[in-house]
Protein backbone atom coordinates (compact mmCIF):
# COMPACT_ATOMS: atom_id res chain seq x y z
CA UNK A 1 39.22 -59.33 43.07
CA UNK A 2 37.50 -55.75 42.35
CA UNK A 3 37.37 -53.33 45.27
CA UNK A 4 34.63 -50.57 45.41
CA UNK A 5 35.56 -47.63 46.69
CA UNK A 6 31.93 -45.20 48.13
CA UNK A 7 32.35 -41.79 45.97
CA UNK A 8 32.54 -38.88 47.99
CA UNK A 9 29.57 -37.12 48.69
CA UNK A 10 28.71 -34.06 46.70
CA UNK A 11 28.03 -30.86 49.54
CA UNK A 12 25.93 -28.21 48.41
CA UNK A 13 25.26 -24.78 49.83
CA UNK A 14 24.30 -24.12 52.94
CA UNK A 15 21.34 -21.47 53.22
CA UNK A 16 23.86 -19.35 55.31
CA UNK A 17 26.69 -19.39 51.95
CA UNK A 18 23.79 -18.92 49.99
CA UNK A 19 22.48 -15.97 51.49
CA UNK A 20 26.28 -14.44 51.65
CA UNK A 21 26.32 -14.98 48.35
CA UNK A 22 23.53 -13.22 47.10
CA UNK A 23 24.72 -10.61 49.25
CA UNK A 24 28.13 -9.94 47.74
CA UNK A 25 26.33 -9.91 44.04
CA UNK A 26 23.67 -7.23 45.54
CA UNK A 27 26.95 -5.34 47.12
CA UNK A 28 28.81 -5.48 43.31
CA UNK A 29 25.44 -4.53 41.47
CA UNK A 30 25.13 -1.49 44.37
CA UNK A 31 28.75 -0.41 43.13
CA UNK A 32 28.38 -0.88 40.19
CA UNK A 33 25.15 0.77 39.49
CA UNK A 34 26.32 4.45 40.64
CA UNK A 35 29.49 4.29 37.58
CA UNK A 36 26.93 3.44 35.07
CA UNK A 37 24.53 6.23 35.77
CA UNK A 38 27.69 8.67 36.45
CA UNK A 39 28.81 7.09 32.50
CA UNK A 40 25.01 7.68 31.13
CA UNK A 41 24.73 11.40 32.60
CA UNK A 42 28.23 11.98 30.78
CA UNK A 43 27.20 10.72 27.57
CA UNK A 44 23.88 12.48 27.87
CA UNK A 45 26.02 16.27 29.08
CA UNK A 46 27.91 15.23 26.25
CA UNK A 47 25.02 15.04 23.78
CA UNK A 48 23.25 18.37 25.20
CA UNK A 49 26.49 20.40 24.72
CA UNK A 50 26.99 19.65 21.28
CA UNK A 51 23.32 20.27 20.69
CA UNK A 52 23.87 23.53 22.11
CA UNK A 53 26.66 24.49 20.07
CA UNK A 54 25.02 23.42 16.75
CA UNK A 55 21.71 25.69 17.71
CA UNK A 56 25.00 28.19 18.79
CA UNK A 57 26.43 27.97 15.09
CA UNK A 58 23.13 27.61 13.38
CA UNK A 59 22.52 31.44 15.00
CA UNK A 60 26.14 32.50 13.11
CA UNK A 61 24.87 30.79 9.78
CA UNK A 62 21.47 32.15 9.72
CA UNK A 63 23.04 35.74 10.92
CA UNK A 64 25.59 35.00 7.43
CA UNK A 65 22.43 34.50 5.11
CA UNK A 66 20.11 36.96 6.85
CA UNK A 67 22.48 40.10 7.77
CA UNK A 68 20.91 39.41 11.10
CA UNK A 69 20.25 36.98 14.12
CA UNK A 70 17.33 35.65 14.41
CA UNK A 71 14.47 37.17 16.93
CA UNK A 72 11.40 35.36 18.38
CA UNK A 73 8.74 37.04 16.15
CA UNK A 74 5.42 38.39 16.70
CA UNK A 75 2.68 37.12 18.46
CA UNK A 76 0.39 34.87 16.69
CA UNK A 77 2.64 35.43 13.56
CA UNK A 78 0.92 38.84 13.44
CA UNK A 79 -1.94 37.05 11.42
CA UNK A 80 -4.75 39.49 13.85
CA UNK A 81 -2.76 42.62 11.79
CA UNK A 82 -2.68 40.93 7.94
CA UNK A 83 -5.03 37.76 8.00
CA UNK A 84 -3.95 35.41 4.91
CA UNK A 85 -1.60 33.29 4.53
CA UNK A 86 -0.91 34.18 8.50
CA UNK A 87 -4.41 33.46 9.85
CA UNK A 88 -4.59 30.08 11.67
CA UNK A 89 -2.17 28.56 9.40
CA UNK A 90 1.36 26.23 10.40
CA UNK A 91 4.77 28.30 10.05
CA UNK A 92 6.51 28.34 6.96
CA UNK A 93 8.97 30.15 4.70
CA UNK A 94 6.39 32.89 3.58
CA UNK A 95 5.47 33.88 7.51
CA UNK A 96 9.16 33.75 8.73
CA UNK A 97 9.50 36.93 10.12
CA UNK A 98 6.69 36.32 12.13
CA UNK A 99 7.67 32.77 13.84
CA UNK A 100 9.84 31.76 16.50
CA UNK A 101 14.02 31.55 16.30
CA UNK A 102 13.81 28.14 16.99
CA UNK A 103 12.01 27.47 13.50
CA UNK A 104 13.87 29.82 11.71
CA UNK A 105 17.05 28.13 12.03
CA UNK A 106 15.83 25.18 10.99
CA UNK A 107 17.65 25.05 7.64
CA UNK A 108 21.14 25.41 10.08
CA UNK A 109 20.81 22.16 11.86
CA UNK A 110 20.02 20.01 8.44
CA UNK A 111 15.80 20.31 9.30
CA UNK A 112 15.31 22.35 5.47
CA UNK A 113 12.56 19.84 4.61
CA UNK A 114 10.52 20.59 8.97
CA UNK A 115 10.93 24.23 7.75
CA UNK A 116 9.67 23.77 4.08
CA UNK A 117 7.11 21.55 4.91
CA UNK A 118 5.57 21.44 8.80
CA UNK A 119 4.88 18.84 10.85
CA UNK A 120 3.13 18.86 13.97
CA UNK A 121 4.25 15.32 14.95
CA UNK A 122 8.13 15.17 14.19
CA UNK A 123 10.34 16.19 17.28
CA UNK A 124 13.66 17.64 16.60
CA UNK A 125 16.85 15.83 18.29
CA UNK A 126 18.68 19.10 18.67
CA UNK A 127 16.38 20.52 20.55
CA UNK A 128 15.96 17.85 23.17
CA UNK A 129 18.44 17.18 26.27
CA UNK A 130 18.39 13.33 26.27
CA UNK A 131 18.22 13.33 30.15
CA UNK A 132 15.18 14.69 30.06
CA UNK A 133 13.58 11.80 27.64
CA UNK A 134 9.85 12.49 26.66
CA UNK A 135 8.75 12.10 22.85
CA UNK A 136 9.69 15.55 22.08
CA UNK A 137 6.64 16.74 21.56
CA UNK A 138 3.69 18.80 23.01
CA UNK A 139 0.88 16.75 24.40
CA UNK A 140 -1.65 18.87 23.08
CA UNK A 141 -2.59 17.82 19.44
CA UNK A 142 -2.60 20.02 16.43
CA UNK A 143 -6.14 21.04 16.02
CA UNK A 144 -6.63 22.51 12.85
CA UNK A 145 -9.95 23.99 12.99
CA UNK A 146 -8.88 25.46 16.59
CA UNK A 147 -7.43 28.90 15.10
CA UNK A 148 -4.09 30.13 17.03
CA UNK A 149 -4.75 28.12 20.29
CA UNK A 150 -4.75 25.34 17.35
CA UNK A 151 -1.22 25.65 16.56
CA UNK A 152 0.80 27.33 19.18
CA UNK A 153 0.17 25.00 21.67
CA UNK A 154 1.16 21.67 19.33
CA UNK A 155 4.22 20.68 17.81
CA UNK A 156 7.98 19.48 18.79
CA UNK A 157 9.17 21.00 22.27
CA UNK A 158 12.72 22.55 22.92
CA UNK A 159 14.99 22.20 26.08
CA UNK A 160 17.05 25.13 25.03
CA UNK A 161 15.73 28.81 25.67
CA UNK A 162 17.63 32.09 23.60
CA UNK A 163 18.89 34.62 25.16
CA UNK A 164 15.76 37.17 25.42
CA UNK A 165 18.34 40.50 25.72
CA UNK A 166 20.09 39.22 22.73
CA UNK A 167 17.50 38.21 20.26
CA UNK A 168 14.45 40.02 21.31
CA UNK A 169 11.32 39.68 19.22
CA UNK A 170 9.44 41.87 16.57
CA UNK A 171 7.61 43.51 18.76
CA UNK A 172 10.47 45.11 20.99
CA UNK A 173 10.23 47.86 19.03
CA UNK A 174 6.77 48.69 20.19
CA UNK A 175 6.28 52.14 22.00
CA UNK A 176 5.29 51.45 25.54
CA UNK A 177 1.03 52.12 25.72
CA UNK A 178 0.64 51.13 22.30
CA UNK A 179 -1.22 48.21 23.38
CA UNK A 180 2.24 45.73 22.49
CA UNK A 181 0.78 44.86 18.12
CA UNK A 182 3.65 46.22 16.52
CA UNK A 183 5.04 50.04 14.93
CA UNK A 184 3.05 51.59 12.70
CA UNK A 185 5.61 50.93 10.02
CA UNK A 186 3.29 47.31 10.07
CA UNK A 187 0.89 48.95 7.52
CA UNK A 188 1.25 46.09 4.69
CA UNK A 189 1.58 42.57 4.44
CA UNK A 190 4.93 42.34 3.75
CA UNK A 191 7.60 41.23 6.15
CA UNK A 192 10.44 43.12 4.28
CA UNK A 193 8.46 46.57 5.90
CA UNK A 194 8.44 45.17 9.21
CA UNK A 195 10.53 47.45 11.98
CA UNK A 196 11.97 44.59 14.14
CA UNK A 197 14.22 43.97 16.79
CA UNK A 198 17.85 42.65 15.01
CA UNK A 199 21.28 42.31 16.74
CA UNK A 200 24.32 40.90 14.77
CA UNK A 201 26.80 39.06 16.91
CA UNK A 202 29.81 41.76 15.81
CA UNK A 203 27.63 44.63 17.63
CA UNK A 204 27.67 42.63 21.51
CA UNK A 205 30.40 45.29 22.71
CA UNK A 206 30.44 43.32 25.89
CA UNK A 207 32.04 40.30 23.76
CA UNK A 208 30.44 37.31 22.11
CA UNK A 209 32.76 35.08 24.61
CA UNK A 210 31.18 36.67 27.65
CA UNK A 211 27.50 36.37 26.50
CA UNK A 212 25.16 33.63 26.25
CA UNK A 213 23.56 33.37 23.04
CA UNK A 214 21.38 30.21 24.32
CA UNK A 215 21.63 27.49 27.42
CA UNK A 216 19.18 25.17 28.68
CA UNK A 217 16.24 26.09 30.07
CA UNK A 218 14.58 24.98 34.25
CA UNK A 219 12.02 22.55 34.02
CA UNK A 220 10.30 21.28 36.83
CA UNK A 221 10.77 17.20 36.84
CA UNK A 222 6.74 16.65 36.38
CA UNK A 223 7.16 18.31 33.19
CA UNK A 224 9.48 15.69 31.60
CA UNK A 225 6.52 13.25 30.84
CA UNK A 226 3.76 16.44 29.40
CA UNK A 227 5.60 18.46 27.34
CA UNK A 228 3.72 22.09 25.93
CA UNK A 229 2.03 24.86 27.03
CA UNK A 230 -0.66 25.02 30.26
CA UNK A 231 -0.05 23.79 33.69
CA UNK A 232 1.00 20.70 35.50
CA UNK A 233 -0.09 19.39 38.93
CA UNK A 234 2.55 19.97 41.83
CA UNK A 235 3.14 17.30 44.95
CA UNK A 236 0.23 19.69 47.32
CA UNK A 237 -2.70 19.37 44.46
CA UNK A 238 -2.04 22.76 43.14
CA UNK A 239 -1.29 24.12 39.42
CA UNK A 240 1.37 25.53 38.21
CA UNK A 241 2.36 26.74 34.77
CA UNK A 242 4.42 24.20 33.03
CA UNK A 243 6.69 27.88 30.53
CA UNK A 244 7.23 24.99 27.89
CA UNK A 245 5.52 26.07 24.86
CA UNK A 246 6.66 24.34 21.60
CA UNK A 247 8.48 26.25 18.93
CA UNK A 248 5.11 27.55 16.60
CA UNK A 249 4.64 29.73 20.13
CA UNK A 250 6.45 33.55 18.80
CA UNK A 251 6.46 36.51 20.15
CA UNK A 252 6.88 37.54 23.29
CA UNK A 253 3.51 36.91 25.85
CA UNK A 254 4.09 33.14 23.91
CA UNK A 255 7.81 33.01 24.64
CA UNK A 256 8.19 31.37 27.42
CA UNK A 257 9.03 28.52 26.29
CA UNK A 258 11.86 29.32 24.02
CA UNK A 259 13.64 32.54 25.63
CA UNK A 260 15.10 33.03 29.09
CA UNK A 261 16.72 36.51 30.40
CA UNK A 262 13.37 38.33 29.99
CA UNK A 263 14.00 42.22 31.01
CA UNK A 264 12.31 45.30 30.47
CA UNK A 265 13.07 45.51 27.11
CA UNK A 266 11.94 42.23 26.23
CA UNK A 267 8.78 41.98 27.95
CA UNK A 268 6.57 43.80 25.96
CA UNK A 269 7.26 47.37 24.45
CA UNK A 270 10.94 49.27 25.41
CA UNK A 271 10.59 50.21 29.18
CA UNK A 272 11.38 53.48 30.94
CA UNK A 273 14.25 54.06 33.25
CA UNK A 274 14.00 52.96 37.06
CA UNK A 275 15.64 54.11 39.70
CA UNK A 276 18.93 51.89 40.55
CA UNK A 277 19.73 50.76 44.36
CA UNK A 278 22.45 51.88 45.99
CA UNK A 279 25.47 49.66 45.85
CA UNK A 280 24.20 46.66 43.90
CA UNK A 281 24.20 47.34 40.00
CA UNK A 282 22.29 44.62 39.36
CA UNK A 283 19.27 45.01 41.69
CA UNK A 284 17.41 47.44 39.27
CA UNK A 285 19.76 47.13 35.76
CA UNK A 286 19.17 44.60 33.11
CA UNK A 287 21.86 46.22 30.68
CA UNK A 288 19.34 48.60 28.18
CA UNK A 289 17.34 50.11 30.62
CA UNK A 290 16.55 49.83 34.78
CA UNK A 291 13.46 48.03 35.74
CA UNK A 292 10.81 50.44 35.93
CA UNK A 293 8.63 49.71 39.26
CA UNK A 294 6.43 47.10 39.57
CA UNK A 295 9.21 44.55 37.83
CA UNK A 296 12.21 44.42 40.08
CA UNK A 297 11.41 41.66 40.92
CA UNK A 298 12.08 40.23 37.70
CA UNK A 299 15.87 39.91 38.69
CA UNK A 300 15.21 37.52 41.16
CA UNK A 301 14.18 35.21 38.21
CA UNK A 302 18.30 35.42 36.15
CA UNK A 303 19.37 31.91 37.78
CA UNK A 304 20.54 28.32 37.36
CA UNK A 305 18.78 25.88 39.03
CA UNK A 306 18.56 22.27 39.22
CA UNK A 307 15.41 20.48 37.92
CA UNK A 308 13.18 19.06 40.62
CA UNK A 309 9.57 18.58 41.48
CA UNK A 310 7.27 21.34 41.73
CA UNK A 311 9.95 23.44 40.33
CA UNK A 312 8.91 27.64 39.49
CA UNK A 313 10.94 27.74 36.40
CA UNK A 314 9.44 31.11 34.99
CA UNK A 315 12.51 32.67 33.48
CA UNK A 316 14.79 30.44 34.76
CA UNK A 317 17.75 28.95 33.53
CA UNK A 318 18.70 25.14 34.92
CA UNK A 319 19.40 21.78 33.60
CA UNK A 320 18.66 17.49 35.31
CA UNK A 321 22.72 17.41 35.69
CA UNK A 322 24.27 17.72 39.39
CA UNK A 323 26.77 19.68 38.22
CA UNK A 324 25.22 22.54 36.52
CA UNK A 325 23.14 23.72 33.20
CA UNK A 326 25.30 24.81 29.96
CA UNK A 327 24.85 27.47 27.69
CA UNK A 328 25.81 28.05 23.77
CA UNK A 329 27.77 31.34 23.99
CA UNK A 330 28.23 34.21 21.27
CA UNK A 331 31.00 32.98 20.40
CA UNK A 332 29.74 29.39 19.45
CA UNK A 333 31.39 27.61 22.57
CA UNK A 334 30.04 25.94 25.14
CA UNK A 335 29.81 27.07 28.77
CA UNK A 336 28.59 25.33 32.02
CA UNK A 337 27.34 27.80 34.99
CA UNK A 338 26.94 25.90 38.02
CA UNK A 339 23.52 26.04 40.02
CA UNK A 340 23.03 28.62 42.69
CA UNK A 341 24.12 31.22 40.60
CA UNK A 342 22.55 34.35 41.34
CA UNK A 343 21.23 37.56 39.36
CA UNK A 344 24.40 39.22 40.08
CA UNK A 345 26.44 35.99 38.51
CA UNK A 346 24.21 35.61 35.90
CA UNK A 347 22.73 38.81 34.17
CA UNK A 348 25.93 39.87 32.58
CA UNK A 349 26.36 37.10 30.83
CA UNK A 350 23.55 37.89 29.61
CA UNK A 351 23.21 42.07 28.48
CA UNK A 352 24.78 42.79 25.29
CA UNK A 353 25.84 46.10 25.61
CA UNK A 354 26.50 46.88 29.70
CA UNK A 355 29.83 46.67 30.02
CA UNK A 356 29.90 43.70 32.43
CA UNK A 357 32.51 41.96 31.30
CA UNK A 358 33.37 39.20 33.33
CA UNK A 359 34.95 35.55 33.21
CA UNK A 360 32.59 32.33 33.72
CA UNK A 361 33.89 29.96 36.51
């Protein structure tokens, strides 16, 4: 005789254990979702700074072949002084003198065949922070029948900015009311006669250790997704220049987009002395000269900031990481300065030659 014994029945979730449930995963994923964006940002820091000190190094190996750093070169690669080859034509070897650092170090940071042979539509990884993302490039097309205006405002982009005090350009050279075209030593067309601005890293008497060679560059958030020259549209409707010009801008009018630190002597032509305020040796000095009036308030521009929306970063140093923007020092090392730092933090790491020698936090 067989007995049959009624299986249990099966009990399934109530909507109450259900709804738990889903709430512990959303708790985990809500943990768990801070440590992987703290990882990313590391790996991404981690990635900028050793872009920063291969640009740092490429600056000591171009200085080894060329007897000289690098400077940002002359507006509109001096092509309105000589015409051809310069005249509304892509940098290359021949026009070097004339074109920004960023493309003359090319060769350093194994780009030989970008420098030899242009292109308007490859981005460089070296220059890019990854946290910033972006294509890398300018959103403004090469146009070749558009003159200058054709091909400084196209191109690949650059996160990092040199250090305008260090570097300079070929035109600081300029006496001051000669209209800012270049010395009259520019009487041929040939770079080798040029009178430019060169520094070598063994003449910074304040110490190659103590001052930034190049660091990443502010950049308001809206920028991240149109990259180049012009403006972008802030949060109230209203324009506001976007100081990310790609690396065929040169010069110095141009420059924003590659050189931070701007001072009197980098501007334009080699300014006149100022008169200095009373207890703060930084309100007027910019380590060569004092601002002359009408540009003191150019040291209000020599800090780090954190990118953000709507962000003024004319002249500004800054970086997307909480914890602060790094720099490429003289010395080829790597340095982080945190945000908030002020023109009285940050403008001796950045003169040459002022005796301001001081230790980074």
């Amino acid at each position: 005789m067989s007995h049959r014994f009624p299986l249990p029945a099966r009990r399934a979730f109530t909507l109450i254990e259900l709804l738990v449930v889903i709430a512990i995963i959303a708790i985990l994923i809500g943990l768990l979702l801070p440590a992987v964006q703290k990882v990313r940002e590391a790996a991404a820091r981690a990635q900028s700074t050793n872009n920063l000190k291969q640009i740092a190094l490429a600056f000591h190996n171009y200085q080894d072949a060329n007897r000289k750093l690098p400077h940002n070169g002359t507006q509109e690669y001096t092509w309105w002084a000589f015409g051809p080859p310069w005249a509304a034509n892509p940098p290359r070897p021949q026009m070097m003198e004339g074109t920004s650092w960023a493309y003359r170090i090319l060769p350093y940071i194994e780009q030989g065949n970008l420098y030899n042979a242009w292109s308007f539509t490859t981005p460089i990884k070296t220059f890019l922070d990854p946290s910033r993302g972006g294509s890398g490039l300018a959103v403004d097309p090469y146009n070749a029948g558009g003159g200058w205006d054709g091909i400084w405002k196209a191109g690949p982009v650059s996160d990092y900015a040199a250090n305008a005090m260090v570097i300079g350009s070929g035109q600081n050279t300029t006496p001051n009311g000669s209209g800012g075209y270049g010395p009259g030593a520019w009487n041929a067309n040939n770079p080798a006669q040029w009178t430019t601005f060169n520094r070598r890293i063994e003449t910074i008497s304040d110490g190659s250790s103590s001052t930034v060679l190049v660091g990443t560059k502010a950049m308001a958030t809206q920028v991240y997704g149109s990259r180049g020259a012009g403006q972008f549209t802030m949060s109230n409707g209203s324009l506001r220049d976007k100081l990310d010009e790609p690396i065929t801008a040169s010069g110095i009018w141009a420059g924003f987009g590659l050189m931070r630190a701007h001072g009197p002597d980098t501007i334009d032509w080699m300014a006149g002395a100022g008169a200095a305020e009373a207890g703060d040796p930084y309100a007027n000095f910019a380590g060569v000269t004092q601002y002359p009036t009408g540009q003191n308030w150019l040291r209000y521009t020599f800090v780090v900031v954190q990118d953000k929306p709507d962000l003024d970063a004319y002249n500004r140093w800054g970086s997307p990481y909480a914890g602060g923007a790094l720099f490429g020092m003289g010395d080829g090392s790597v340095r982080s300065f945190r945000h908030t730092a002020n023109y009285r933090e940050v403008i001796p790491f950045m003169t040459p030659a002022a005796g301001d020698i001081i230790t980074a936090e």
